[in-house]
Protein backbone atom coordinates (compact mmCIF):
# COMPACT_ATOMS: atom_id res chain seq x y z
CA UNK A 1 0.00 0.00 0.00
CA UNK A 2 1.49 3.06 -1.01
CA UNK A 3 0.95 6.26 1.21
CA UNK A 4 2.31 9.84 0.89
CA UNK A 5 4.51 11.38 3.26
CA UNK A 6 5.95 14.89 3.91
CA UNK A 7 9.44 14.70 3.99
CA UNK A 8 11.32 17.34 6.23
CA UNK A 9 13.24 20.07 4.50
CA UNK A 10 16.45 19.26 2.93
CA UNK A 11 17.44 22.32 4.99
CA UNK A 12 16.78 24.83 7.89
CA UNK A 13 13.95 27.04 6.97
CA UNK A 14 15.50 30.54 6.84
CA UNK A 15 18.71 28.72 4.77
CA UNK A 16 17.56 30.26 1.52
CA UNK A 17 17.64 34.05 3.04
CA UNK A 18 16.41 36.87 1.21
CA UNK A 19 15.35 34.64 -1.68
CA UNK A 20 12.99 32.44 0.11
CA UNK A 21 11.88 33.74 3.70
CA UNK A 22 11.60 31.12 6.58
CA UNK A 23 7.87 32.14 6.35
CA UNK A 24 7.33 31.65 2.28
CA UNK A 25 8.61 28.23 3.77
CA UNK A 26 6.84 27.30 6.44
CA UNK A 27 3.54 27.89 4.62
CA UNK A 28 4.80 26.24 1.95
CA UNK A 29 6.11 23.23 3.17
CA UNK A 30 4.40 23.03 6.28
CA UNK A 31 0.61 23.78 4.93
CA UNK A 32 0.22 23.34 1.36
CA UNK A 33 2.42 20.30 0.59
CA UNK A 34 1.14 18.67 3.82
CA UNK A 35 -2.17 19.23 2.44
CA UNK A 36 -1.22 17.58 -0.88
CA UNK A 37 -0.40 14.59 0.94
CA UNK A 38 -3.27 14.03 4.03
CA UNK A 39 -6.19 14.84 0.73
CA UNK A 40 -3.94 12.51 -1.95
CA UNK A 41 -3.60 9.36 0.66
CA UNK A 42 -7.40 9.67 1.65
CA UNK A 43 -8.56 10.28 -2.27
CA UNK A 44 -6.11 7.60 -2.88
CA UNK A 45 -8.18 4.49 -1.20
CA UNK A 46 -10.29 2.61 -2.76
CA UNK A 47 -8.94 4.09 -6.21
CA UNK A 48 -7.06 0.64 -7.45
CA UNK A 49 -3.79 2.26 -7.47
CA UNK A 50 -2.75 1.68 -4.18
CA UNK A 51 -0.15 -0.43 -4.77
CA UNK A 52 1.46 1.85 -7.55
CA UNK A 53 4.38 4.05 -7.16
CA UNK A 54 3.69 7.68 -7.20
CA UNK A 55 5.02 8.29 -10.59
CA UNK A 56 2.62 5.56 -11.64
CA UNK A 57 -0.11 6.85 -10.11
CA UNK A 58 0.60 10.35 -11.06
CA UNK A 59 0.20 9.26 -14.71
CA UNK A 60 -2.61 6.80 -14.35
CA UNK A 61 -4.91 9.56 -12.22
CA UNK A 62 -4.02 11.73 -14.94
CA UNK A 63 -7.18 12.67 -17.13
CA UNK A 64 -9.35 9.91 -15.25
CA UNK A 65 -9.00 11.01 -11.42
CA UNK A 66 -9.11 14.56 -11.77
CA UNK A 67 -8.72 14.92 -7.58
CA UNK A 68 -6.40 12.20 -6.56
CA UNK A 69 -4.17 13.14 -9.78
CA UNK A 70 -4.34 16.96 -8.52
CA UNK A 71 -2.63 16.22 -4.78
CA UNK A 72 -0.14 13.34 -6.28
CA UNK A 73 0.56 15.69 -8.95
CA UNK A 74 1.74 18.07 -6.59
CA UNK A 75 3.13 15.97 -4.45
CA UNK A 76 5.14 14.83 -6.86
CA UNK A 77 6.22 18.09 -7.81
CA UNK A 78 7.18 19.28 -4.56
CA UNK A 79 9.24 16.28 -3.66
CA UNK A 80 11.63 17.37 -6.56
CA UNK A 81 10.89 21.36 -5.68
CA UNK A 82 12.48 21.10 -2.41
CA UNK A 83 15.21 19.27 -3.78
CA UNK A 84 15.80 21.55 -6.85
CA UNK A 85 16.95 24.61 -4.60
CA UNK A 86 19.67 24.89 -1.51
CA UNK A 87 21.35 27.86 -0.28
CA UNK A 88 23.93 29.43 -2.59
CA UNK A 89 22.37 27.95 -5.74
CA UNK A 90 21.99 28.96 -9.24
CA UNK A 91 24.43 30.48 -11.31
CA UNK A 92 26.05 29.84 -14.15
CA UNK A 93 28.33 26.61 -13.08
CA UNK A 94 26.56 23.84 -14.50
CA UNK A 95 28.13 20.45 -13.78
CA UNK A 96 29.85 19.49 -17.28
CA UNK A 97 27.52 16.53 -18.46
CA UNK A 98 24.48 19.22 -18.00
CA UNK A 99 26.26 22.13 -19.24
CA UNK A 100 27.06 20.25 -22.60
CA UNK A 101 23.60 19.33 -23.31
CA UNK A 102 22.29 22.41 -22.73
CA UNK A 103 24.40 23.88 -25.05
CA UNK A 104 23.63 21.39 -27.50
CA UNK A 105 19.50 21.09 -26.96
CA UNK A 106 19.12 24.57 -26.26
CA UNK A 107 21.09 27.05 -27.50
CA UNK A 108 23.69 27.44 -24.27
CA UNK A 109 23.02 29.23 -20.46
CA UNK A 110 21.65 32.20 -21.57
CA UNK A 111 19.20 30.80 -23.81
CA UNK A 112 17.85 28.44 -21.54
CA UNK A 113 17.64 30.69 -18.82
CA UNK A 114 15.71 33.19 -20.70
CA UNK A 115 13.76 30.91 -22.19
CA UNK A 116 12.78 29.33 -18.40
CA UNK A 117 11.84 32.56 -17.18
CA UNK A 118 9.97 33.65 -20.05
CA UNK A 119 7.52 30.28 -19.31
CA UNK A 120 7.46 31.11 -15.67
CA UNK A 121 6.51 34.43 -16.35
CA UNK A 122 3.56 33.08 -19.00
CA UNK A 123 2.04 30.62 -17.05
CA UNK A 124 -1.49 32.02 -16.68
CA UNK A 125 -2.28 31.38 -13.22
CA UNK A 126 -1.01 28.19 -11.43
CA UNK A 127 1.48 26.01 -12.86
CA UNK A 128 4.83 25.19 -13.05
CA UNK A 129 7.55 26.26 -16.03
CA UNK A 130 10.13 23.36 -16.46
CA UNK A 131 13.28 21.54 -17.82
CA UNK A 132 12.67 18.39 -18.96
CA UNK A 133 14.13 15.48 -21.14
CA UNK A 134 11.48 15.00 -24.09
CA UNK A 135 10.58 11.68 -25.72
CA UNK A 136 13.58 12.31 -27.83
CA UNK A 137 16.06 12.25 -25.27
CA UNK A 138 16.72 15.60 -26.04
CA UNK A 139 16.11 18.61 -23.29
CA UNK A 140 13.36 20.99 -23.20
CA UNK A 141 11.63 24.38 -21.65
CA UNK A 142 7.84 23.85 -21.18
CA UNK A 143 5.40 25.43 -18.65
CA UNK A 144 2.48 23.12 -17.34
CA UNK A 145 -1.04 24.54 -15.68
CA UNK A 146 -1.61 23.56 -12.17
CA UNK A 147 -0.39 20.03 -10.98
CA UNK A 148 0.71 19.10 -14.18
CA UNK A 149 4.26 18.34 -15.44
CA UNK A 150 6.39 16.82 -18.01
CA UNK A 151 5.91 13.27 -16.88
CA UNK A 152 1.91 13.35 -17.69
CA UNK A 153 3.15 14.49 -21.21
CA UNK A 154 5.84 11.61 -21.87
CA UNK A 155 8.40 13.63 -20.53
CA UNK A 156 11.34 13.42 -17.56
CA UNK A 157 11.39 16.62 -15.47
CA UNK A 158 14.33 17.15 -13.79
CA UNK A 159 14.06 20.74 -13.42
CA UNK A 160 10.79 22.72 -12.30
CA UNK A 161 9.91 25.73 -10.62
CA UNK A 162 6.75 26.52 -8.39
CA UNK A 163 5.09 29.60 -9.90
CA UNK A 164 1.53 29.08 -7.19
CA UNK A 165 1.26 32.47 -5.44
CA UNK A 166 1.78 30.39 -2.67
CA UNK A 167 5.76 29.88 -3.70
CA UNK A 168 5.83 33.85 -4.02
CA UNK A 169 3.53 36.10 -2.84
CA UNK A 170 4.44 36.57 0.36
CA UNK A 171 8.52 37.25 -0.46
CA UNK A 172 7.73 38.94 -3.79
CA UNK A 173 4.03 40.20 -4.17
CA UNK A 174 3.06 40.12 -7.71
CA UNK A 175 6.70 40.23 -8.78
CA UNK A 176 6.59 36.78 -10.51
CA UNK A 177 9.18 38.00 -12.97
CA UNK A 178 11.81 38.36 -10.28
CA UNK A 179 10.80 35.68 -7.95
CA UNK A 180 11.71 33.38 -10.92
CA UNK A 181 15.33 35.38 -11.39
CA UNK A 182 15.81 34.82 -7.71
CA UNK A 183 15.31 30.96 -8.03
CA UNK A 184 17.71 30.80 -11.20
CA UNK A 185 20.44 33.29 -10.20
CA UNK A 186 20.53 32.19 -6.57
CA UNK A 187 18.71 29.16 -5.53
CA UNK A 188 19.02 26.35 -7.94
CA UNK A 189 20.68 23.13 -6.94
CA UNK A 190 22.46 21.99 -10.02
CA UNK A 191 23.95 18.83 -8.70
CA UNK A 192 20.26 17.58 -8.25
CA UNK A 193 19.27 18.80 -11.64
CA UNK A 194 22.64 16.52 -12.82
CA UNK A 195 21.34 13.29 -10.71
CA UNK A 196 17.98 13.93 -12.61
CA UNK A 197 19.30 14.31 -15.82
CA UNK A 198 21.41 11.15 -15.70
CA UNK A 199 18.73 8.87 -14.34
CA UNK A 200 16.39 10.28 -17.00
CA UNK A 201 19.06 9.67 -20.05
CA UNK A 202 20.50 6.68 -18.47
């Protein structure tokens, strides 16, 4: 039987700093993800995939259980989200193996990160923007709506960012724009993003 648990941070919750407050944080973490897991492991008896791993049942829910699929959706999301920043992230040092297909898939650094932020910044309402290894093995920038992400789409995210008011609003306001430069320039942990990438092309 396969139930849903909040993990702890992978660190303290004012170790992102001006980028992330210890309050974005605890709401965060504490409230909404915690609420993605109590509603997914109730909406997810009785549904037949209880014995499924939650990237199975992410994509099975998908299109059929529009509730359970919403809360393991996220939950899936925000396992990785946690894991995608730590404190004195981002930049432009990409771990070689990443850096050099990035600059083959999408057009080097610069590229991709303007091309990230331009999907964060166009998600209309909820969703996520993301980096993801396509069907063809080959990385790509997409932006998803709500719960949604690559892996619903035949896709391997191994990079995604949170753009929910909740992930912003109370650090940034309606400054989506430069919560997403923030996350990029300062929080993003690249050796996760590498693990990802290799277990996805692997």
């Amino acid at each position: 039987m396969t139930t849903f648990e909040l993990p702890p941070l992978p660190y303290a919750y004012d170790a992102l700093g001006e980028y992330m407050s210890a309050e974005t944080l605890e709401y965060h973490h504490d409230k909404h993800h915690q609420a993605y897991v109590t509603n997914g492991n109730n909406l997810l008896k009785d549904s037949g995939l209880e014995g499924k791993s939650l990237e199975e049942i992410v994509k099975q829910s998908f299109g059929t259980n529009a509730g359970l699929f919403n809360n393991a959706g996220q939950h899936y999301n925000h396992l990785h989200f946690w894991n995608w920043m730590k404190p004195n992230g981002g930049g432009k040092s990409l771990p070689g193996k990443l850096q050099a297909a990035i600059d083959a898939d999408l057009g080097g650094y610069d590229k991709f990160r303007a091309d990230f932020l331009q999907a964060g910044t166009t998600q209309f309402g909820s969703g996520w923007a993301w980096l993801s290894v396509g069907k063809d093995g080959k990385l790509e920038v997409t932006k998803t709506p709500n719960g949604e992400s690559p892996l619903v789409h035949g896709g391997k995210p191994i990079l995604g960012v949170d753009v929910w008011e909740h992930s912003y609003y109370i650090d940034y306001r309606n400054a989506r724009p430069k919560y997403l430069e923030a996350f990029v320039d300062n929080l993003v942990n690249w050796d996760y993003v590498e693990k990802l990438y290799g277990e996805a092309t692997a």
